[in-house]
Protein backbone atom coordinates (compact mmCIF):
# COMPACT_ATOMS: atom_id res chain seq x y z
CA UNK A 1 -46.35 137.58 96.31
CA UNK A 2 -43.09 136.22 97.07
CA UNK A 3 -40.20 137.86 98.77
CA UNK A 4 -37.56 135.27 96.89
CA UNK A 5 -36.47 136.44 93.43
CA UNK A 6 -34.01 136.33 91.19
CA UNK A 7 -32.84 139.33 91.68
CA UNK A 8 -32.50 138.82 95.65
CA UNK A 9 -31.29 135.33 95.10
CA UNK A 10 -28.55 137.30 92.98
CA UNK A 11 -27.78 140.00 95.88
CA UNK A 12 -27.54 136.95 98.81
CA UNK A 13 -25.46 135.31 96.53
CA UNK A 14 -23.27 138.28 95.36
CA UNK A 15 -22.47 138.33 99.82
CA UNK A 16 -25.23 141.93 99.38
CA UNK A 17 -26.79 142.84 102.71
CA UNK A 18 -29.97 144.40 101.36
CA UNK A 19 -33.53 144.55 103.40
CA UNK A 20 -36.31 143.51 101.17
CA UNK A 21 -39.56 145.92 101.10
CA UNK A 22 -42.94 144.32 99.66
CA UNK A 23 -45.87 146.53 98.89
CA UNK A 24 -48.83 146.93 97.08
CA UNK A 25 -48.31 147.43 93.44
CA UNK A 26 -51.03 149.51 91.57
CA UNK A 27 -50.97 147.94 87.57
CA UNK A 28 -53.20 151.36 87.29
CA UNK A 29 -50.51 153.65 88.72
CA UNK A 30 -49.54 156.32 86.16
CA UNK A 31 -45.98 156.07 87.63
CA UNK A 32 -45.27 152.67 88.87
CA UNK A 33 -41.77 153.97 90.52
CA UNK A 34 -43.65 157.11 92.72
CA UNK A 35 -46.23 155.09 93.37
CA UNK A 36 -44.02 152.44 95.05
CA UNK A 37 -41.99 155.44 96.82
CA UNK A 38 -45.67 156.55 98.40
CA UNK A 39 -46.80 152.98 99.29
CA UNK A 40 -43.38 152.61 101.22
CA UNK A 41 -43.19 155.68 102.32
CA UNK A 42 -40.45 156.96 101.57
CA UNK A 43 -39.09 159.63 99.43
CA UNK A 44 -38.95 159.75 95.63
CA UNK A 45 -34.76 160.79 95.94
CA UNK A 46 -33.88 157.27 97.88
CA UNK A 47 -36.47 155.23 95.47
CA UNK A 48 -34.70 154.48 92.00
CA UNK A 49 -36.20 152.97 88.80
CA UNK A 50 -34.54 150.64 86.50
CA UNK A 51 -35.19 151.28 82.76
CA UNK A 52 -33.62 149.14 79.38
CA UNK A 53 -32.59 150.89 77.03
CA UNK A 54 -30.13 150.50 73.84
CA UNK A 55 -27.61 152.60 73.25
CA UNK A 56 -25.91 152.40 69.87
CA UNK A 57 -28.46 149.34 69.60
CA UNK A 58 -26.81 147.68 72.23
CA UNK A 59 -28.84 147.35 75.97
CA UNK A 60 -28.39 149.38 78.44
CA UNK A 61 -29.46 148.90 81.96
CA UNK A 62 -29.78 152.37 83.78
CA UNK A 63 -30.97 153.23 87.24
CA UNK A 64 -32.40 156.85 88.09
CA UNK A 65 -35.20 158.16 90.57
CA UNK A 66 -38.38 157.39 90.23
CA UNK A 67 -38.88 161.42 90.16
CA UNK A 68 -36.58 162.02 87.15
CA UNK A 69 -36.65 161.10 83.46
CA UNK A 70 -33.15 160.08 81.78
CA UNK A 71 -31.46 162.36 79.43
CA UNK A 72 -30.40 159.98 76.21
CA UNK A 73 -27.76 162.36 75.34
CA UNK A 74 -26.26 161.84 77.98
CA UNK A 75 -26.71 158.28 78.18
CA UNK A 76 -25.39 158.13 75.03
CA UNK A 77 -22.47 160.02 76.00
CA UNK A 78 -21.67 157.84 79.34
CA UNK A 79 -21.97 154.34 77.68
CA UNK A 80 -19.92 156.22 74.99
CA UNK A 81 -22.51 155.45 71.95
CA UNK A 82 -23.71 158.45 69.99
CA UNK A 83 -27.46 157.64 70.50
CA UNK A 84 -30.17 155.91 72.99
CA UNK A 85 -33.70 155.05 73.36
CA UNK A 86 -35.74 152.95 75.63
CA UNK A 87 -36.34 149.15 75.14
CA UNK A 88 -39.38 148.26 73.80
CA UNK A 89 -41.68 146.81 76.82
CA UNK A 90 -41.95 143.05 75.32
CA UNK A 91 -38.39 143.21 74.40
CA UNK A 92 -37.06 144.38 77.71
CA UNK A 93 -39.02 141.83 79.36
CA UNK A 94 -37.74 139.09 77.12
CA UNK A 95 -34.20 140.15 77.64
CA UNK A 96 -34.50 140.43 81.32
CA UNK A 97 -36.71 137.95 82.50
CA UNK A 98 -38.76 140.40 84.53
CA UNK A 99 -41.84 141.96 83.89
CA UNK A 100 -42.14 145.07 83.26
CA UNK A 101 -43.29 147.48 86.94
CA UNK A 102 -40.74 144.37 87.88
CA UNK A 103 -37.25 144.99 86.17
CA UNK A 104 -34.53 144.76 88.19
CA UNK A 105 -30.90 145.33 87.37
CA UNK A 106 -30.17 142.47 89.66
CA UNK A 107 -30.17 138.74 88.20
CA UNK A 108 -31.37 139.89 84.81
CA UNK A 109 -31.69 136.53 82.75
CA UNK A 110 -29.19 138.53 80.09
CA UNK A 111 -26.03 140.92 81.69
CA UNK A 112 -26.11 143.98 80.23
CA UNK A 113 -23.96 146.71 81.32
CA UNK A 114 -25.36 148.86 83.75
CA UNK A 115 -25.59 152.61 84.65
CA UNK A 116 -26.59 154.07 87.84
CA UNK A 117 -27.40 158.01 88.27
CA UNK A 118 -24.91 159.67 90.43
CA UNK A 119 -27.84 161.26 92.21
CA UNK A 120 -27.59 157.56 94.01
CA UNK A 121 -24.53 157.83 95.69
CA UNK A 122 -25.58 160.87 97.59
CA UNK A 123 -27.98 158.46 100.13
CA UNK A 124 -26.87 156.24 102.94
CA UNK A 125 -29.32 153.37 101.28
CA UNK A 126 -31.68 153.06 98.14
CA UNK A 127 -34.83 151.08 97.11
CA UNK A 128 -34.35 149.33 93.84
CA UNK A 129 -37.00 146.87 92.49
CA UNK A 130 -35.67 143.42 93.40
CA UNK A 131 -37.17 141.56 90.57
CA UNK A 132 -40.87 141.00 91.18
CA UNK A 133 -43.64 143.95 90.94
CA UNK A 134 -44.61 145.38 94.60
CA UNK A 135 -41.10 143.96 95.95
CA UNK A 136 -37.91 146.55 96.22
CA UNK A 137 -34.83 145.89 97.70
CA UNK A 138 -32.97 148.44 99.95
CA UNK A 139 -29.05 148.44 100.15
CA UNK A 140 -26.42 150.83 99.85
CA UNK A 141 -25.78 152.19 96.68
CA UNK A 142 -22.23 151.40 96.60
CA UNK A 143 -23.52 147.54 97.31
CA UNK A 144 -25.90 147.94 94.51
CA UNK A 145 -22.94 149.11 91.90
CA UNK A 146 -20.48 146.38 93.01
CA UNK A 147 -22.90 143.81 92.76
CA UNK A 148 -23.16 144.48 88.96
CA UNK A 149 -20.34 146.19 87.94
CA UNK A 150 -22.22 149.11 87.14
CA UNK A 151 -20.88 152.61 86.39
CA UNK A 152 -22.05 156.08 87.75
CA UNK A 153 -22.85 158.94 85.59
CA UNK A 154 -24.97 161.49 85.21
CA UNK A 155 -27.86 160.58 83.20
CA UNK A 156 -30.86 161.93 84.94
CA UNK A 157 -32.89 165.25 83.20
């Protein structure tokens, strides 16, 4: 496993200070994101998942804890679309580059807009998954907005 990605190759670029976090990644895991947050130890509210999803058939990057599920109505409602529903795995993968357990919103091989949880902005730093399973990438979550041009909303159930 490599610590150089795409998606931290993006961040040094971008001028991001981020620290970069490898662990062991469990393919069995029920929940890839809380499993990450226990082999790091830290807790589920500072550890954030990146999902694709489409709203109004258009993608959707959004970025929520690994604890919570996303609401699509309210998705909808901040990318202002009228529906939303997750990316098909294979789909998401081709549009990102990424695997999936591996998605990061960071040096996606296709920009997509971008939607962090407000939930994020209430930590000093969050992991994100920096573009490889087993590797996430820990930077403020101000940093991890500008570095996309993301937008905060609430989108988390």
């Amino acid at each position: 496993m490599t610590k150089k990605t795409r998606g931290t190759a993006f961040l040094e670029k971008a001028g991001i200070a981020f620290t970069v976090h490898p662990y062991d990644y469990d393919p069995k895991a029920s929940a890839a994101g809380l499993q990450a947050a226990e082999a790091l130890q830290q807790p589920a509210e500072i550890v954030y998942k990146t999902l694709m999803t489409e709203v109004d058939g258009k993608p959707v990057c959004v970025v929520v804890q690994v604890n919570h599920e996303v609401s699509m109505k309210k998705l909808a409602a901040a990318a202002g679309g009228k529906s939303a529903n997750m990316i098909k795995p294979v789909d998401a993968e081709r549009m990102t580059g990424y695997h999936v357990g591996g998605i990061s919103p960071f040096g996606q091989k296709k920009r997509v807009p971008v939607i962090f949880d407000e939930s994020a902005f209430q930590a000093e730093k969050i992991f994100i998954n920096g573009g490889q399973r087993g590797v996430l990438v820990a930077l403020a979550p101000e940093d991890a907005r500008r570095a996309v041009d993301g937008k905060i909303a609430s989108v988390a159930n």
